[in-house]
C-alpha atoms as a PDB file:
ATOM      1  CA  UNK A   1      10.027 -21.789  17.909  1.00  0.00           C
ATOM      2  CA  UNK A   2      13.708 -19.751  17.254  1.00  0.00           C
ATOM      3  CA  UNK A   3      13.397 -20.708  13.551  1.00  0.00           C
ATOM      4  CA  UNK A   4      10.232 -20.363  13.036  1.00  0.00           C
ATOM      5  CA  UNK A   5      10.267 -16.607  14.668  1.00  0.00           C
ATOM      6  CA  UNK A   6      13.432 -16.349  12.175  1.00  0.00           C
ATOM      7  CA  UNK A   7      11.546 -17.537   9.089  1.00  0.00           C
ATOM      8  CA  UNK A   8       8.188 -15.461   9.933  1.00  0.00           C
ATOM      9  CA  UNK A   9      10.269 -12.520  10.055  1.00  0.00           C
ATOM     10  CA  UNK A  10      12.306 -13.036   7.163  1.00  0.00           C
ATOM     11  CA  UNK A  11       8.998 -13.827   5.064  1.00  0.00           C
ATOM     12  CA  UNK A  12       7.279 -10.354   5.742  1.00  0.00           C
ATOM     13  CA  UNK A  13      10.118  -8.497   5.057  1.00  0.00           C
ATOM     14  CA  UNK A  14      10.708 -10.228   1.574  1.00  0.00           C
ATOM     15  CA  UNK A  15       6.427  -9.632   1.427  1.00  0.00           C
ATOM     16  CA  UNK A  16       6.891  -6.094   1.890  1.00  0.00           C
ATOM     17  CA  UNK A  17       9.494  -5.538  -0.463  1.00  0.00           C
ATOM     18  CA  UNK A  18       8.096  -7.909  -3.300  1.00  0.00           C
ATOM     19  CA  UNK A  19       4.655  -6.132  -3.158  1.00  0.00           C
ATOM     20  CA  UNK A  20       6.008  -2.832  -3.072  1.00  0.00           C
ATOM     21  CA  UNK A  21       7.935  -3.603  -5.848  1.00  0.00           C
ATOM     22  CA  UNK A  22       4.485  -4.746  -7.610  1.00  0.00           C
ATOM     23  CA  UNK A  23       2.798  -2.075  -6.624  1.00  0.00           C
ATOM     24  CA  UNK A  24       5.569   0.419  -8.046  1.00  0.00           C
ATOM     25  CA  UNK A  25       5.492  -1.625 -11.299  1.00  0.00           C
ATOM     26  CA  UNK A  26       1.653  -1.646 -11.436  1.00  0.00           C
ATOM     27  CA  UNK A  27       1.418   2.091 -10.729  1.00  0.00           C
ATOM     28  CA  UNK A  28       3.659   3.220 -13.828  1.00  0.00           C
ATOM     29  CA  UNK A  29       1.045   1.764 -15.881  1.00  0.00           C
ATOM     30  CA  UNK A  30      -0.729   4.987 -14.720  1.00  0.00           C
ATOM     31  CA  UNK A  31       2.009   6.988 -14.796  1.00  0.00           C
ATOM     32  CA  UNK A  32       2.304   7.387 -11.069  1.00  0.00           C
ATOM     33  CA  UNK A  33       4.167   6.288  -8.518  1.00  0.00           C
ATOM     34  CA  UNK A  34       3.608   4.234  -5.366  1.00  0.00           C
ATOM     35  CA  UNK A  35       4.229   6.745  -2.992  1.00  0.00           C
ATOM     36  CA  UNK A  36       1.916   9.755  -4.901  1.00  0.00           C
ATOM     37  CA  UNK A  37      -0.600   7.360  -5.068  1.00  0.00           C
ATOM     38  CA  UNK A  38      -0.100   6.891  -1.359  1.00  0.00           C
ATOM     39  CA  UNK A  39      -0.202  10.589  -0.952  1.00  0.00           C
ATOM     40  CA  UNK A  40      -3.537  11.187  -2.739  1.00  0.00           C
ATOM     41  CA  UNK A  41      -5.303   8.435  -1.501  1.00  0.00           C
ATOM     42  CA  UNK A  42      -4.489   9.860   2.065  1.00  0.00           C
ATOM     43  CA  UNK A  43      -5.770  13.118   1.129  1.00  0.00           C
ATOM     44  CA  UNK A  44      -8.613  12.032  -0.550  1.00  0.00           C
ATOM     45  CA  UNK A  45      -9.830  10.603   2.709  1.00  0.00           C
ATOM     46  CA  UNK A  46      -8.633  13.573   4.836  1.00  0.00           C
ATOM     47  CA  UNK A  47      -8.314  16.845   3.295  1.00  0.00           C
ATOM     48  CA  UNK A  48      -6.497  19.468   5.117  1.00  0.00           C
ATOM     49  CA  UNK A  49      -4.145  17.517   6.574  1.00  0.00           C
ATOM     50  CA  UNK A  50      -1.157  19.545   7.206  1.00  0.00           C
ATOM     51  CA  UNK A  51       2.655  18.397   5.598  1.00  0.00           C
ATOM     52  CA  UNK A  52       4.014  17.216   9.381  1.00  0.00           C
ATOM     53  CA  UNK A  53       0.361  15.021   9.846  1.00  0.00           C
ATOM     54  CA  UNK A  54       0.856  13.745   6.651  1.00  0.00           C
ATOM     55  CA  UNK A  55       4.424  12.192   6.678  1.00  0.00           C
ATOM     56  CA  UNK A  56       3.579  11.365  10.276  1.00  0.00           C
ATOM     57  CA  UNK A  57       0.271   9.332   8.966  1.00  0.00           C
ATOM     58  CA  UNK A  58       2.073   7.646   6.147  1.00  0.00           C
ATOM     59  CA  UNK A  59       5.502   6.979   8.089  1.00  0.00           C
ATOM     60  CA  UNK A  60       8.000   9.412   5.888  1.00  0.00           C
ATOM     61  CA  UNK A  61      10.756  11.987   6.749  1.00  0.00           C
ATOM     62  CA  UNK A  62       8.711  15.314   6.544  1.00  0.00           C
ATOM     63  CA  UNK A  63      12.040  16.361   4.104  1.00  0.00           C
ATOM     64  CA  UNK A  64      11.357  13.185   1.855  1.00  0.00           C
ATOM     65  CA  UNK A  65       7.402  14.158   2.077  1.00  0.00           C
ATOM     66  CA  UNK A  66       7.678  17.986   0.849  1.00  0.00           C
ATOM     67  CA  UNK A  67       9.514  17.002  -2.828  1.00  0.00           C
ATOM     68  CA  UNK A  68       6.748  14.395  -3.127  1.00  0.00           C
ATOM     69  CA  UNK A  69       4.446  17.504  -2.468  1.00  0.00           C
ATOM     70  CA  UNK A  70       6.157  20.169  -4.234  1.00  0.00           C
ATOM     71  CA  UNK A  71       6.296  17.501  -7.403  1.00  0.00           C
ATOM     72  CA  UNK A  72       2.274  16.789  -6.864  1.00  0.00           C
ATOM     73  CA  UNK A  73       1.921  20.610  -6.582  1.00  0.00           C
ATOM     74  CA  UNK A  74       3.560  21.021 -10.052  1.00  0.00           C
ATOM     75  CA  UNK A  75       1.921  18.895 -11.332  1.00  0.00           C
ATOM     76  CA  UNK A  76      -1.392  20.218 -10.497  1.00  0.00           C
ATOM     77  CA  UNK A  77      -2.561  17.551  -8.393  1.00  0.00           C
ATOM     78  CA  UNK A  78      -2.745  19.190  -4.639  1.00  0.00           C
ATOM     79  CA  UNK A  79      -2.568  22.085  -3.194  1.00  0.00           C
ATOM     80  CA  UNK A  80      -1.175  23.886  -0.101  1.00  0.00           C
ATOM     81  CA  UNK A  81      -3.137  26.851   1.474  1.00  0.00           C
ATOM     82  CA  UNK A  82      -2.788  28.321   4.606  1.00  0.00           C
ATOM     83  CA  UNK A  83      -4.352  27.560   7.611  1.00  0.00           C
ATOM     84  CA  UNK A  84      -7.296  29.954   9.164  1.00  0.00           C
ATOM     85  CA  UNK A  85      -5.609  30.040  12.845  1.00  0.00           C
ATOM     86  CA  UNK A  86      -1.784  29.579  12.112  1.00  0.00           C
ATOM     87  CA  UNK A  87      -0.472  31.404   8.804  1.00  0.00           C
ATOM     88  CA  UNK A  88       2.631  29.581   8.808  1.00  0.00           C
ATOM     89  CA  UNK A  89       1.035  26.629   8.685  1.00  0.00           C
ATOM     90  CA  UNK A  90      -0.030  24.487   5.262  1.00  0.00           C
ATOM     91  CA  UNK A  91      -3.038  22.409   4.582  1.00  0.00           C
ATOM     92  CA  UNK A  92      -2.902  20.338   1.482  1.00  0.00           C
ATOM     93  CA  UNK A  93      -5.843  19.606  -0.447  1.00  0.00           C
ATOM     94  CA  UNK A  94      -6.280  17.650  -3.726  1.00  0.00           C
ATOM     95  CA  UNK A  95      -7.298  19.676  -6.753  1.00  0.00           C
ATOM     96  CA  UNK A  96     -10.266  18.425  -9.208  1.00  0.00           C
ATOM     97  CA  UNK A  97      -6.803  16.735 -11.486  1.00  0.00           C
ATOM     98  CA  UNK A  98      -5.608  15.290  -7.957  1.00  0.00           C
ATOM     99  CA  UNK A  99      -8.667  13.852  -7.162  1.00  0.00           C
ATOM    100  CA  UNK A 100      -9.446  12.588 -10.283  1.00  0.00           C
ATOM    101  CA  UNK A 101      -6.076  10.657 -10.535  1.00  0.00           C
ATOM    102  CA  UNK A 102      -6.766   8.812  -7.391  1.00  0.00           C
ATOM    103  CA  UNK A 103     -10.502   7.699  -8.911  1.00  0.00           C
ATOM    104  CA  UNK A 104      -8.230   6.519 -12.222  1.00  0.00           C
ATOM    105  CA  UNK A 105      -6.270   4.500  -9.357  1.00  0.00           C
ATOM    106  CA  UNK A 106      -9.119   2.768  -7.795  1.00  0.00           C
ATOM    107  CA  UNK A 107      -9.074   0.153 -10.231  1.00  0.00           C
ATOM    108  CA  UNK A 108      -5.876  -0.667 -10.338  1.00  0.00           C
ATOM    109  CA  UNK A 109      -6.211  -0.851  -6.622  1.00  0.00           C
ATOM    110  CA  UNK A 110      -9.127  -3.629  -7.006  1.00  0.00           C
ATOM    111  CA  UNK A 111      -6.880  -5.467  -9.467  1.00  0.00           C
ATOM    112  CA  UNK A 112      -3.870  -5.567  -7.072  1.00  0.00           C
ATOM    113  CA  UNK A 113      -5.968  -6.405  -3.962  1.00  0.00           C
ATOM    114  CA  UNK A 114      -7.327  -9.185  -6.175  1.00  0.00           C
ATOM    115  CA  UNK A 115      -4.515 -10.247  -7.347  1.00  0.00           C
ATOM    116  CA  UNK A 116      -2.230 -10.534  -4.027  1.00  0.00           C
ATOM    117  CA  UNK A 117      -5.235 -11.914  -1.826  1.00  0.00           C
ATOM    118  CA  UNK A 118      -6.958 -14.423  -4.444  1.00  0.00           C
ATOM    119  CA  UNK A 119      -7.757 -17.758  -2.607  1.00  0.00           C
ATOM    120  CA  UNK A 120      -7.433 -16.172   1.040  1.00  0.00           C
ATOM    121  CA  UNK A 121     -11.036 -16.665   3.532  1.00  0.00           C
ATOM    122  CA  UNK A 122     -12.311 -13.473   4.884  1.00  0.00           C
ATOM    123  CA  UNK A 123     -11.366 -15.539   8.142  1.00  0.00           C
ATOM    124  CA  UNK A 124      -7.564 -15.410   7.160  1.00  0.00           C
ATOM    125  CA  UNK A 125      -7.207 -12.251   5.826  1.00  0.00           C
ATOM    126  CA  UNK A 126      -8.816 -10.912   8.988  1.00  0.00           C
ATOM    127  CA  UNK A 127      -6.579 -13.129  11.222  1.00  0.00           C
ATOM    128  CA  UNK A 128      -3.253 -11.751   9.505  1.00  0.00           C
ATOM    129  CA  UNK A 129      -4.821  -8.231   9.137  1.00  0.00           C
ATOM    130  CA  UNK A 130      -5.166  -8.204  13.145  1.00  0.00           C
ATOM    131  CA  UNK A 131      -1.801  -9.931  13.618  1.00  0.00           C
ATOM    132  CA  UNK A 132      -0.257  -7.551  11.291  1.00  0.00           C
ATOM    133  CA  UNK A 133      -1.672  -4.766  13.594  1.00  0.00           C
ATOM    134  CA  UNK A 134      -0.219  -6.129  16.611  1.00  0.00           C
ATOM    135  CA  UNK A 135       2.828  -6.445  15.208  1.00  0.00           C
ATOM    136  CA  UNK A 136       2.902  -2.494  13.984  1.00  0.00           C
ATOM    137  CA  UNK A 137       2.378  -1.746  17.308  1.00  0.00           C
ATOM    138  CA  UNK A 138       4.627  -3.539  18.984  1.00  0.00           C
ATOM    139  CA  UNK A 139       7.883  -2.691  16.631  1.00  0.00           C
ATOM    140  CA  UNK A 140       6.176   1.295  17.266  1.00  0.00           C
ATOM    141  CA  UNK A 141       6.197   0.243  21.282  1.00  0.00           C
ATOM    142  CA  UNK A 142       9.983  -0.898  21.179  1.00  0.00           C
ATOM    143  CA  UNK A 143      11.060   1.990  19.007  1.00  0.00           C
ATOM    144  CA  UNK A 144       9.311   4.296  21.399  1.00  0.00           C
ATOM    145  CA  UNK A 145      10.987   2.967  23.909  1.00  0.00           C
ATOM    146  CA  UNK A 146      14.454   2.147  22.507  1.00  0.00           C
ATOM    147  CA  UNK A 147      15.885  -1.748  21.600  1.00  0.00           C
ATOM    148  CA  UNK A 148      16.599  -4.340  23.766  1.00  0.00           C
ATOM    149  CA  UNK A 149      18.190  -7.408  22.420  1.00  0.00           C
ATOM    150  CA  UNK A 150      15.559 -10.471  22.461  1.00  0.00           C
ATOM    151  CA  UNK A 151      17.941 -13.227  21.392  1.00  0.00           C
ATOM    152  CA  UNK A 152      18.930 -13.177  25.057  1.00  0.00           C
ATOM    153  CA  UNK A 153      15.395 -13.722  26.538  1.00  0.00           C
ATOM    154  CA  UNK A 154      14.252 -17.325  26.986  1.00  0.00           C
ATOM    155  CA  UNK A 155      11.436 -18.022  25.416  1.00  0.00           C
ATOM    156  CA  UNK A 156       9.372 -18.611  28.588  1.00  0.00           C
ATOM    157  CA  UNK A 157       9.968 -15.095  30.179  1.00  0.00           C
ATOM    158  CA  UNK A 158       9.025 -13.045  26.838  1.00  0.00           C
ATOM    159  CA  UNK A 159       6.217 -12.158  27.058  1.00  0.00           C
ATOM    160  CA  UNK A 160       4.309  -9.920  23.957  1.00  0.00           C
ATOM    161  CA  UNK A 161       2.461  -6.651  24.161  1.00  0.00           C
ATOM    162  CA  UNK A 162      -1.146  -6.548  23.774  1.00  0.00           C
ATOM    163  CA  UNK A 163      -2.699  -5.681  20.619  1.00  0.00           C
ATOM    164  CA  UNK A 164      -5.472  -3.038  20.179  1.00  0.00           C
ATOM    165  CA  UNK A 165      -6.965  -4.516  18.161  1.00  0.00           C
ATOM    166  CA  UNK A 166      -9.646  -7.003  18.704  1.00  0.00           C
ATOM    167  CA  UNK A 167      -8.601 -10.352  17.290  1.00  0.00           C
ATOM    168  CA  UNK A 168     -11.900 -11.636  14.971  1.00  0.00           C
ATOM    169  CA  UNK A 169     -12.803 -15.203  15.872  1.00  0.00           C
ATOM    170  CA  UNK A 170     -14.764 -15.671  12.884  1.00  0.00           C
ATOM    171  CA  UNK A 171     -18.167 -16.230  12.365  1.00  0.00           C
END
């Protein structure tokens, strides 16, 4: 069970970083990157978000998020206006260019999707979906909550966190 923990591990870590790399080669086609792409399709599904709900939403250093921003902003892409109740605060919404870059994406997103998850059942992409969840929330749970070292737990007494999400059984 030790090794195959170890390998399971090791594989979606070597996932992650192969498809990001895809994705970052795929995206220059459209002379974008990965991460604006992320931005705008996260805006394009909730406008008015403000910068700190943002890099919160997609996982980034607020710092690392507003030069993303400020090079979206030059580029005409989104803007920032201030909010109604809180003047220092800034809302970012995409402009007609912004918006209109993320519908030039959606293909390319189709074509990826396709491409990465060609030959999976809706049965197992659901089943790693949900396991990937449970995972997310877990590594967020022991990060809350500071590290322990698990190499020293048997493998009786460990014992995992429950997921949120409901696992699908299939049809």
């Amino acid at each position: 069970m030790r090794e195959l923990r170890r390998e399971l591990i090791f594989q979606l870590i070597e996932t992650s970083r192969l498809l990001q790399t895809y994705v970052d080669h795929r995206a220059k086609e459209y002379n974008t990157t990965r991460a604006q792409w992320a931005v705008l399709g996260r805006l394009r599904r909730q406008e008015g978000l403000t910068q700190v709900d943002l890099a919160g939403q997609l996982e980034l250093q607020p710092i690392s998020l507003v030069r993303l921003l400020d090079r979206l902003v030059e580029q005409g892409y989104l803007q920032r206006r201030t909010d109604a109740q809180d003047r220092r605060v800034k809302r970012l919404y995409l402009t007609p260019a912004g918006r209109q870059v993320v519908e030039d994406l959606d293909p390319l997103g189709d074509s990826i999707r396709g491409d990465v998850l060609e030959g999976y059942s809706a049965h197992d992409m659901q089943n790693v979906h949900d396991m990937l969840l449970g995972m997310k929330e877990r590594i967020k749970h022991l990060t809350a909550h500071g590290q322990r070292d698990i190499t020293t737990e048997s493998e009786t007494t460990s014992r995992p966190l429950e997921p949120r999400t409901h696992i699908h059984q299939g049809s």
